[in-house]
PDB file of N, CA and C in Angstrom:
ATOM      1  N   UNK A   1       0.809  -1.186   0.000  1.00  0.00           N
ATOM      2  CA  UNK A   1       0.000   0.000   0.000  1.00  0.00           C
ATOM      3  C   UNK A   1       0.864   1.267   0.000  1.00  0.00           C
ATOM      4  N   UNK A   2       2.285   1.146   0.690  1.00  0.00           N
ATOM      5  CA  UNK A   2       2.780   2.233   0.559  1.00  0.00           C
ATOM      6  C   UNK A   2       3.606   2.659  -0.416  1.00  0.00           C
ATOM      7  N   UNK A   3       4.040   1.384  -1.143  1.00  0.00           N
ATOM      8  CA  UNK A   3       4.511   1.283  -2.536  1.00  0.00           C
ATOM      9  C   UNK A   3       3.417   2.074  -3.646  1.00  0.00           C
ATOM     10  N   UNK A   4       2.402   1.612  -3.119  1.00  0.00           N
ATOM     11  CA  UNK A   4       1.123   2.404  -4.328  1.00  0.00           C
ATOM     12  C   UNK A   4       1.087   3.851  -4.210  1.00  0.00           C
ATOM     13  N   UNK A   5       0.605   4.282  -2.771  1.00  0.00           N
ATOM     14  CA  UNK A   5       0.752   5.668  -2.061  1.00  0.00           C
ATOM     15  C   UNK A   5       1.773   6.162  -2.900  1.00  0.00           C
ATOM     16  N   UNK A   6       3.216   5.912  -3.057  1.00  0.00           N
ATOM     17  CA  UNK A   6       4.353   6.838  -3.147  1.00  0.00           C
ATOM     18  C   UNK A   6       4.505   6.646  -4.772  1.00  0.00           C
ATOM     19  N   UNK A   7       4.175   5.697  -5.391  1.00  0.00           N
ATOM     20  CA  UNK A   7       4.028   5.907  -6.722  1.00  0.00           C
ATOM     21  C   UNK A   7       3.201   6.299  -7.274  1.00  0.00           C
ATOM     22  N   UNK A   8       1.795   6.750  -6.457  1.00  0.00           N
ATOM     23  CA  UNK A   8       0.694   7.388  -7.348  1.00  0.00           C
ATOM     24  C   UNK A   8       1.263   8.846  -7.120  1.00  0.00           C
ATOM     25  N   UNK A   9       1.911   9.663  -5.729  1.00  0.00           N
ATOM     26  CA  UNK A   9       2.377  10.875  -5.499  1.00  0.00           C
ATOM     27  C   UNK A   9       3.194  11.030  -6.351  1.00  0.00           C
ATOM     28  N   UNK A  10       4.237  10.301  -6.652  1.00  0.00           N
ATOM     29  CA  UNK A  10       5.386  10.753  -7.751  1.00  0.00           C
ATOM     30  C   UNK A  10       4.727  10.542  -8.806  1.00  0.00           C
ATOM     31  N   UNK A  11       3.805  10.006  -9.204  1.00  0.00           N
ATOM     32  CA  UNK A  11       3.357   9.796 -10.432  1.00  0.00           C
ATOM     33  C   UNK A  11       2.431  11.291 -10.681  1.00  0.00           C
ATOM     34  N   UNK A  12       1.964  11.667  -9.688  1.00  0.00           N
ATOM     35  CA  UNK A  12       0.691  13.353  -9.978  1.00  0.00           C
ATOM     36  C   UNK A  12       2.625  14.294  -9.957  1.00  0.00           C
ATOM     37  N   UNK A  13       3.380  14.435  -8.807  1.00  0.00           N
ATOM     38  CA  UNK A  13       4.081  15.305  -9.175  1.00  0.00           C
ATOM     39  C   UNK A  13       4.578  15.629 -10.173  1.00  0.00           C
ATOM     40  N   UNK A  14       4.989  14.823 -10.875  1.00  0.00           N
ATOM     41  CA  UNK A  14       5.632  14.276 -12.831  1.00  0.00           C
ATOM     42  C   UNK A  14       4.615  15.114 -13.693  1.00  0.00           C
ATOM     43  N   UNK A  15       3.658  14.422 -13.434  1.00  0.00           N
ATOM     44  CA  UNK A  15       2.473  14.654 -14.317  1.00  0.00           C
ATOM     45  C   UNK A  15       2.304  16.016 -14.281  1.00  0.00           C
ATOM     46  N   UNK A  16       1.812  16.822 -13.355  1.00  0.00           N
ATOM     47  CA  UNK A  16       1.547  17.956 -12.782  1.00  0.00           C
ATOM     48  C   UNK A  16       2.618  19.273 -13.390  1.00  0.00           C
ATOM     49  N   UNK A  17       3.715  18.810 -12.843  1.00  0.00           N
ATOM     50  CA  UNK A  17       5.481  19.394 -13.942  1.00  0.00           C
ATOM     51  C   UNK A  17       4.894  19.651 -15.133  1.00  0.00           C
ATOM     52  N   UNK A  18       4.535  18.703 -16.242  1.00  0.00           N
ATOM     53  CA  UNK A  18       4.571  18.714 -17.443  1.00  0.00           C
ATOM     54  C   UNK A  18       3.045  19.180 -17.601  1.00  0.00           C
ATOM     55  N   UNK A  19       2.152  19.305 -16.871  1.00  0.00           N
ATOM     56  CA  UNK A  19       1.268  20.131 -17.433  1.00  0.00           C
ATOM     57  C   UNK A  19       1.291  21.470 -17.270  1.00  0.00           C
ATOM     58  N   UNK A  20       1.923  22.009 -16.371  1.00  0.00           N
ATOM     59  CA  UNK A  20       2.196  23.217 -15.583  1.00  0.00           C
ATOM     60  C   UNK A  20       3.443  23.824 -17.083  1.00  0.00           C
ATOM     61  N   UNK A  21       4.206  23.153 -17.592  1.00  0.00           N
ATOM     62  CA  UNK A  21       5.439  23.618 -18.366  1.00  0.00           C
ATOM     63  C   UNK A  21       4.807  23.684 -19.793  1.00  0.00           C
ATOM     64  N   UNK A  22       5.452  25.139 -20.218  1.00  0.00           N
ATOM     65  CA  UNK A  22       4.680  25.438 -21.631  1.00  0.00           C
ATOM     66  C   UNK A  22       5.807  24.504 -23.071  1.00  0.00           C
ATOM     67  N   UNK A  23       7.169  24.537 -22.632  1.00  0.00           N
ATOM     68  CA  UNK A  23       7.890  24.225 -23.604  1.00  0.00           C
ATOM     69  C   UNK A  23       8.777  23.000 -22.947  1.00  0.00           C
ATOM     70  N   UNK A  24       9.113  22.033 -23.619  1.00  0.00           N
ATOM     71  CA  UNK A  24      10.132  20.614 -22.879  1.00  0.00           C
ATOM     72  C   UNK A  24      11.024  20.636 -23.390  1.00  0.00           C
ATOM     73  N   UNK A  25      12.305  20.475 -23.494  1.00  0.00           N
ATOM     74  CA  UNK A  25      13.287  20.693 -24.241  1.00  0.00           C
ATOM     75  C   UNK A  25      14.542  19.528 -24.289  1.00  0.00           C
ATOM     76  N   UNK A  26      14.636  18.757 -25.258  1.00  0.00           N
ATOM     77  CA  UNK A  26      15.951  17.585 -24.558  1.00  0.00           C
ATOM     78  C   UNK A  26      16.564  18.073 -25.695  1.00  0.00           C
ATOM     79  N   UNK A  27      18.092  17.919 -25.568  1.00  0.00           N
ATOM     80  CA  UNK A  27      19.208  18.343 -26.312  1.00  0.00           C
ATOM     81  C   UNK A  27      19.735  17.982 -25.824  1.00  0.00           C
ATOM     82  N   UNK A  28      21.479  18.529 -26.834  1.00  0.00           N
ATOM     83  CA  UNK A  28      22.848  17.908 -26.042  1.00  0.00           C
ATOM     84  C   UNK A  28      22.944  18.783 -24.369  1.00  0.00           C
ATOM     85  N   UNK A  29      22.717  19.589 -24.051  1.00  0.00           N
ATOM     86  CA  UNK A  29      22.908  20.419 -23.195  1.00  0.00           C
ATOM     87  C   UNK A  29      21.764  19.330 -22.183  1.00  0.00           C
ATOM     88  N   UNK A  30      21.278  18.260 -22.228  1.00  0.00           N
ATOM     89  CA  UNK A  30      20.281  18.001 -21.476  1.00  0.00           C
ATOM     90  C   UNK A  30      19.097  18.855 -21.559  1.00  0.00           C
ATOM     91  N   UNK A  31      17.884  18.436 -20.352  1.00  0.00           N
ATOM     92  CA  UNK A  31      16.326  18.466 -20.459  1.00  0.00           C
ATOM     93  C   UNK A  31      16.602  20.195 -19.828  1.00  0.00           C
ATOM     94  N   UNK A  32      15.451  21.166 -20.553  1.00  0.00           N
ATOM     95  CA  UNK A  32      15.391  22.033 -20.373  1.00  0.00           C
ATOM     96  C   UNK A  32      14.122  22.662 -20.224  1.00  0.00           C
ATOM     97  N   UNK A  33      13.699  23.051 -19.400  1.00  0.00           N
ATOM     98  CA  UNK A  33      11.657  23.641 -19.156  1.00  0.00           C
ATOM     99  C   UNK A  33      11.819  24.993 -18.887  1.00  0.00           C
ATOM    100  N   UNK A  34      10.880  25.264 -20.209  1.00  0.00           N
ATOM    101  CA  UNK A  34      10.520  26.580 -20.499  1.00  0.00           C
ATOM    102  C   UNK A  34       9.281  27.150 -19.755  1.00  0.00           C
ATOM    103  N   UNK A  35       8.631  28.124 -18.857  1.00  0.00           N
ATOM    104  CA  UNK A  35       7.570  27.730 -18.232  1.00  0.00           C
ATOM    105  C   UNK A  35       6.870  29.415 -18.777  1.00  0.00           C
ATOM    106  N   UNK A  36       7.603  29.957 -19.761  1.00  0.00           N
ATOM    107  CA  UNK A  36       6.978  30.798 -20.461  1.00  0.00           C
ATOM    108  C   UNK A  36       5.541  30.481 -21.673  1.00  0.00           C
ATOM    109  N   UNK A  37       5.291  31.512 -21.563  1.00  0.00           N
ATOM    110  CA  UNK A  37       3.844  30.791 -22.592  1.00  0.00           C
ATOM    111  C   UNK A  37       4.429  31.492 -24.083  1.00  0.00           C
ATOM    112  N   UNK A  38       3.226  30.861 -25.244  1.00  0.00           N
ATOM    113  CA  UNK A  38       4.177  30.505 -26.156  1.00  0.00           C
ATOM    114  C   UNK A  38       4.051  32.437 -26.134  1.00  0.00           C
ATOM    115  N   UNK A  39       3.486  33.064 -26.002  1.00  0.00           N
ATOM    116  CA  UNK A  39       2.778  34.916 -26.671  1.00  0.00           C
ATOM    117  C   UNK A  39       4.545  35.541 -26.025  1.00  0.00           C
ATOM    118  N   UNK A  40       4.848  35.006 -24.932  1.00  0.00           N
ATOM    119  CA  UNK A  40       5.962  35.355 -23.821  1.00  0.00           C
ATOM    120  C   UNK A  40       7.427  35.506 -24.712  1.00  0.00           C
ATOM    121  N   UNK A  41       7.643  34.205 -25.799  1.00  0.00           N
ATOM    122  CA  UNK A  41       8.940  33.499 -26.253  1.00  0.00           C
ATOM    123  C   UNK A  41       8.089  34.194 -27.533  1.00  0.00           C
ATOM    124  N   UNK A  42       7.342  34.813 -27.919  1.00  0.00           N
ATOM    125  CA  UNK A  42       7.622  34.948 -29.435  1.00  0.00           C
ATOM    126  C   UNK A  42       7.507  36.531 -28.830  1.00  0.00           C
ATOM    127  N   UNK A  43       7.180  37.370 -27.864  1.00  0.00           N
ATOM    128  CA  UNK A  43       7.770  38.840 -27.648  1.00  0.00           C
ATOM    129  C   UNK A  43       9.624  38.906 -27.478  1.00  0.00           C
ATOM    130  N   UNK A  44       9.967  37.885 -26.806  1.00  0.00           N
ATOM    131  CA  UNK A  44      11.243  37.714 -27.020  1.00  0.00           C
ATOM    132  C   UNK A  44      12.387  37.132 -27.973  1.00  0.00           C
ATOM    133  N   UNK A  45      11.764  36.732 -28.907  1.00  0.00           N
ATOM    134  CA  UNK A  45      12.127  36.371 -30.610  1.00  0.00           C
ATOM    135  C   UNK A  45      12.291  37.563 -31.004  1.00  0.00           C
ATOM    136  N   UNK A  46      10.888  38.591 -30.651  1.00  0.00           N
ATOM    137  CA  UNK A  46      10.864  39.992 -31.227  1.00  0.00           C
ATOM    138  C   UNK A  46      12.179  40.990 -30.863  1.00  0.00           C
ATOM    139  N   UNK A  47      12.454  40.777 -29.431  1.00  0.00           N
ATOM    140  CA  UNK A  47      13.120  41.213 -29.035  1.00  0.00           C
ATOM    141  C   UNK A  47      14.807  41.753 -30.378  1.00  0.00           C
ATOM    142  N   UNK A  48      15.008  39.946 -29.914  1.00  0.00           N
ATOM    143  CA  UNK A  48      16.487  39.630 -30.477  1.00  0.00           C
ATOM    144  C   UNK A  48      16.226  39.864 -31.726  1.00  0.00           C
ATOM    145  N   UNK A  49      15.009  39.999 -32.806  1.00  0.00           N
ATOM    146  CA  UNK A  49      15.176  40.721 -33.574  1.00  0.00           C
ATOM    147  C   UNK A  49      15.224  41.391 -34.496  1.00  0.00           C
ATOM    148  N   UNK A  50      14.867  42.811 -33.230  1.00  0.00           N
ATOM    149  CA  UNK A  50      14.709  44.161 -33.589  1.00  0.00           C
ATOM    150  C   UNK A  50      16.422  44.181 -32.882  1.00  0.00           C
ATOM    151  N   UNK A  51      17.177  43.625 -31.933  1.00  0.00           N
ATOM    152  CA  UNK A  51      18.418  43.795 -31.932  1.00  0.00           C
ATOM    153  C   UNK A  51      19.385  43.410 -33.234  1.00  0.00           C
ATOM    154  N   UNK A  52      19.211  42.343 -33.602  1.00  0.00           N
ATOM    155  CA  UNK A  52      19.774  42.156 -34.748  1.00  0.00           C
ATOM    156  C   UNK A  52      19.668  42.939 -36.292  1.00  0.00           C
ATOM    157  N   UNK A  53      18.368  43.650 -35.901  1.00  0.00           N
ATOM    158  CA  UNK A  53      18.109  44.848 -37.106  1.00  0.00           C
ATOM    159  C   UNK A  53      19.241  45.685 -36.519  1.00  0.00           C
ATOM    160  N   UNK A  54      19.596  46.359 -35.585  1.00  0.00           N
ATOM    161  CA  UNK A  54      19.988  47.633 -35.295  1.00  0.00           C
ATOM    162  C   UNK A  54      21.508  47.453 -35.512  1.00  0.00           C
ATOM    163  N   UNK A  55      21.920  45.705 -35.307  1.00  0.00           N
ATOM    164  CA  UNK A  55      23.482  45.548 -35.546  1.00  0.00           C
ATOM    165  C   UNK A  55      23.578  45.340 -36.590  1.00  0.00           C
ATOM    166  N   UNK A  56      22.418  45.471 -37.547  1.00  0.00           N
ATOM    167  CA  UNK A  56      23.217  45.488 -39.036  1.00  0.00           C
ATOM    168  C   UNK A  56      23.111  46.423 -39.529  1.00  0.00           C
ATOM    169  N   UNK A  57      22.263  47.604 -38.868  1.00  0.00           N
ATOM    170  CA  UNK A  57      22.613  48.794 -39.249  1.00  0.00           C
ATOM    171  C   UNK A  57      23.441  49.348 -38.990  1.00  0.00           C
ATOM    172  N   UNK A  58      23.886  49.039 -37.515  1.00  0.00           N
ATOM    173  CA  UNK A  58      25.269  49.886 -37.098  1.00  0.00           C
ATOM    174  C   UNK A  58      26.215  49.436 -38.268  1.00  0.00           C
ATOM    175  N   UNK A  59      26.277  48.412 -38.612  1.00  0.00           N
ATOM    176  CA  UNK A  59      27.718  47.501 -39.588  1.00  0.00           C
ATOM    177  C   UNK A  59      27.636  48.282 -41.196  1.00  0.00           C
ATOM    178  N   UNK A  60      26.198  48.543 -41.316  1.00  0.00           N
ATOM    179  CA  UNK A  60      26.073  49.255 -42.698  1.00  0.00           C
ATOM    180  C   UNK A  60      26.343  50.950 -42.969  1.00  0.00           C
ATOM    181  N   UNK A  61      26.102  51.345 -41.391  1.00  0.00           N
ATOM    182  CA  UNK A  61      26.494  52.254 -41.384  1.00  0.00           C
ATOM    183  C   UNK A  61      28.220  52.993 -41.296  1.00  0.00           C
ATOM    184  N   UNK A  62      28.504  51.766 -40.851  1.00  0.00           N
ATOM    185  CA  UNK A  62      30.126  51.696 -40.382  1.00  0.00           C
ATOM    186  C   UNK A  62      30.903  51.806 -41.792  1.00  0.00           C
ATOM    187  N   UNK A  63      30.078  50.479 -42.327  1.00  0.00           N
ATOM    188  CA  UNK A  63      30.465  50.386 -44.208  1.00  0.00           C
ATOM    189  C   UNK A  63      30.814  51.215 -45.070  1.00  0.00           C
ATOM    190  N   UNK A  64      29.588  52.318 -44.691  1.00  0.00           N
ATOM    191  CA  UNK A  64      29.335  53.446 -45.757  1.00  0.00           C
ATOM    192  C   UNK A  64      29.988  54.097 -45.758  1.00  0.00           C
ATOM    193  N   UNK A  65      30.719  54.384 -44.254  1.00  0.00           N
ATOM    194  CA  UNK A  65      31.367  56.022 -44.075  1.00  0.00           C
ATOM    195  C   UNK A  65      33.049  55.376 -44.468  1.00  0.00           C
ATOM    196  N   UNK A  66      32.997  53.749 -44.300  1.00  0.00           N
ATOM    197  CA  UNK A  66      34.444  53.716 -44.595  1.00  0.00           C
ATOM    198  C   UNK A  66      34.350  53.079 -46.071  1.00  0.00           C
ATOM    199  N   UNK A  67      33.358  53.838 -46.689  1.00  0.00           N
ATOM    200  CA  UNK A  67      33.476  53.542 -48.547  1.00  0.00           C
ATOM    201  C   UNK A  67      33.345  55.124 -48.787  1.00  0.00           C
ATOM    202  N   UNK A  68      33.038  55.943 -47.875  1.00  0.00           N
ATOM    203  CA  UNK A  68      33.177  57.597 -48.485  1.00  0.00           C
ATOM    204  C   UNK A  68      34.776  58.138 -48.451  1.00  0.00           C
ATOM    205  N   UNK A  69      35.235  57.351 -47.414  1.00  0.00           N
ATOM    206  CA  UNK A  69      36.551  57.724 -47.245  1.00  0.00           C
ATOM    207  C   UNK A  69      37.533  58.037 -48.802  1.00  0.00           C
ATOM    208  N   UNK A  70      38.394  58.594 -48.951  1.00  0.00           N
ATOM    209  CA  UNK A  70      39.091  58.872 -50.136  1.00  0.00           C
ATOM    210  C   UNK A  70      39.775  57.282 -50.079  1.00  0.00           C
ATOM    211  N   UNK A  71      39.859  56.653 -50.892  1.00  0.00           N
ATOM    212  CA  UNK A  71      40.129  55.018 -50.982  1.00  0.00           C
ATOM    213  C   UNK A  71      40.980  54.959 -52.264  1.00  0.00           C
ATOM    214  N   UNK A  72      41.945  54.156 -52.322  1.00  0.00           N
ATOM    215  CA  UNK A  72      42.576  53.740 -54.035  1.00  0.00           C
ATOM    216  C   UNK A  72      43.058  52.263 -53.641  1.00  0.00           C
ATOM    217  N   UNK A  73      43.098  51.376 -54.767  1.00  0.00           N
ATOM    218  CA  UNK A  73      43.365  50.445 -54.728  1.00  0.00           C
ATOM    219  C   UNK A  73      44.891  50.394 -55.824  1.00  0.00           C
ATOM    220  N   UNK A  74      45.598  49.451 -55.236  1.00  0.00           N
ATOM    221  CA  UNK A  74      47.148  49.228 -55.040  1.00  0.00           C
ATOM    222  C   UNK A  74      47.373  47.835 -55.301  1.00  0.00           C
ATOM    223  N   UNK A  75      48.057  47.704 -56.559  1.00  0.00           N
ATOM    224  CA  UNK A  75      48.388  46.479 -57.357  1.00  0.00           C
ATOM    225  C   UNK A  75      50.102  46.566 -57.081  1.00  0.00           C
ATOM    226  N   UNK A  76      50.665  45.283 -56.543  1.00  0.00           N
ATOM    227  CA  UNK A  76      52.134  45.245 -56.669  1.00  0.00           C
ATOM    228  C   UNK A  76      52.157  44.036 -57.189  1.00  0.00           C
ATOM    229  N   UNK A  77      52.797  44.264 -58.381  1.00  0.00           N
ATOM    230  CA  UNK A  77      53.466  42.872 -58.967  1.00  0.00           C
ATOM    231  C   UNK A  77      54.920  43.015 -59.101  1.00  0.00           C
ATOM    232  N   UNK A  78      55.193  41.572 -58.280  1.00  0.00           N
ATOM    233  CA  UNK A  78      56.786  41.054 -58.088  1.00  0.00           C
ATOM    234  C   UNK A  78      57.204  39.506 -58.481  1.00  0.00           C
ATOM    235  N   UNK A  79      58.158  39.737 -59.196  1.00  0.00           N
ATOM    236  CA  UNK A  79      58.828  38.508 -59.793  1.00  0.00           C
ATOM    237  C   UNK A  79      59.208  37.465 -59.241  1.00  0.00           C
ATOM    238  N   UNK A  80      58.915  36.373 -58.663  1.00  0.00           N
ATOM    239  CA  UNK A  80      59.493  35.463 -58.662  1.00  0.00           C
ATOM    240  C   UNK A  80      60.346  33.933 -59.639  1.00  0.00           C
ATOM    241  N   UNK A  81      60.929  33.127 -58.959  1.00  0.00           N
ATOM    242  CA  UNK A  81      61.687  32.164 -59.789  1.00  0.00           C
ATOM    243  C   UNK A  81      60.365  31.303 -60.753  1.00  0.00           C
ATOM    244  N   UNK A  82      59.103  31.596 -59.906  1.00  0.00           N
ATOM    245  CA  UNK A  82      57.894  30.731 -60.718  1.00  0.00           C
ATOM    246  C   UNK A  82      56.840  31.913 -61.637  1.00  0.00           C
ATOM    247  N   UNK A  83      57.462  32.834 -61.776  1.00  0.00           N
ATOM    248  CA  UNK A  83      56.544  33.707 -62.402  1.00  0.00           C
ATOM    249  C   UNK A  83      56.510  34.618 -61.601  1.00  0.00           C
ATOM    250  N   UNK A  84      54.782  35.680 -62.143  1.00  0.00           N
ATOM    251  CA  UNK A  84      54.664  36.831 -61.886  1.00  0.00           C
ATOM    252  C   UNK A  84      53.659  36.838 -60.533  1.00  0.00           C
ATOM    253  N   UNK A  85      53.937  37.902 -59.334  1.00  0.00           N
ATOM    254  CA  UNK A  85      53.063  37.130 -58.483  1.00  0.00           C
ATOM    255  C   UNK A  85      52.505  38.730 -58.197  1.00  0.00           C
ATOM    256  N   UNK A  86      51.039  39.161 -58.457  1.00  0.00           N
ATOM    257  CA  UNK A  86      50.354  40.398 -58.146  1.00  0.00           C
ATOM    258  C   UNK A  86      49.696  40.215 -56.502  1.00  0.00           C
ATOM    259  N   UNK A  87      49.845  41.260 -55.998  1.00  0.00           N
ATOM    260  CA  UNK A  87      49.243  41.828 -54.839  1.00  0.00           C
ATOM    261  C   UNK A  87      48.286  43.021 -54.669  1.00  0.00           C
ATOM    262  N   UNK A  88      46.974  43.160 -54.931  1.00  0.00           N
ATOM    263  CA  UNK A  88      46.426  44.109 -54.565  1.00  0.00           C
ATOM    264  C   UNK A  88      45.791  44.327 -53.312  1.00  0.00           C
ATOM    265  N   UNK A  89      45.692  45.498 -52.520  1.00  0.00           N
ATOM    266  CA  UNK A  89      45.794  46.016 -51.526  1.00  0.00           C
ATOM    267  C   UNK A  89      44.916  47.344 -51.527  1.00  0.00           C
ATOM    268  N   UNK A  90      44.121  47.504 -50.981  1.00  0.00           N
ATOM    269  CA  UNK A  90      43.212  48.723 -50.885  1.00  0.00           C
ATOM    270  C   UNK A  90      43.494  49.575 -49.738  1.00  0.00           C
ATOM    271  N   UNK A  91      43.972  51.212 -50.172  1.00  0.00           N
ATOM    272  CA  UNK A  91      44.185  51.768 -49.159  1.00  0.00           C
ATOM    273  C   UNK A  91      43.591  53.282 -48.832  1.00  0.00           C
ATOM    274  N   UNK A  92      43.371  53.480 -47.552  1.00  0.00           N
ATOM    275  CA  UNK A  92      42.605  54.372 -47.205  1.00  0.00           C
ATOM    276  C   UNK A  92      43.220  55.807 -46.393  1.00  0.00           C
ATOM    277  N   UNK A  93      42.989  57.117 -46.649  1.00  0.00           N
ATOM    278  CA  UNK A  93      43.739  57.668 -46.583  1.00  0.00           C
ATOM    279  C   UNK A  93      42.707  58.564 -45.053  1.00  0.00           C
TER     280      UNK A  93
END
């Protein structure tokens, strides 16, 4: 009887876990419970990104100003015993 008792309790606590948990998660990292609801994890999708918009603007913006820069590109070709060997090199002033 007390074998039954303690396996019907662990059996509602288990149960209870996984109804209570919105997301279950097994991976290499092991079991992972999400207890956010799903409206919760897709405002925070939103989150990361509207961050990831803003870091590719910073990067495009970074781009631009170092393509306004006065720029020339720089070809060195030098001889070796196997031929001709070119190097170009872009430089910014």
């Amino acid at each position: 009887m007390k074998l039954l008792a303690s396996t019907l309790v662990a059996g509602l606590l288990l149960g209870s876990a996984g109804a209570y948990a919105q997301s279950i998660n097994i991976g290499p990292g092991g079991v992972s419970v999400d207890p956010r609801s799903p409206r919760e994890r897709a405002v925070d999708r939103e989150i990361r990104r509207e961050e990831r918009w803003r870091e590719r603007d910073r990067w495009e913006r970074r781009r631009a100003y170092r393509a306004e820069r006065d720029c020339r590109t720089v070809t060195q070709v030098r001889e070796t015993p196997r031929g001709e060997v070119r190097r170009t090199t872009r430089v910014c002033d």
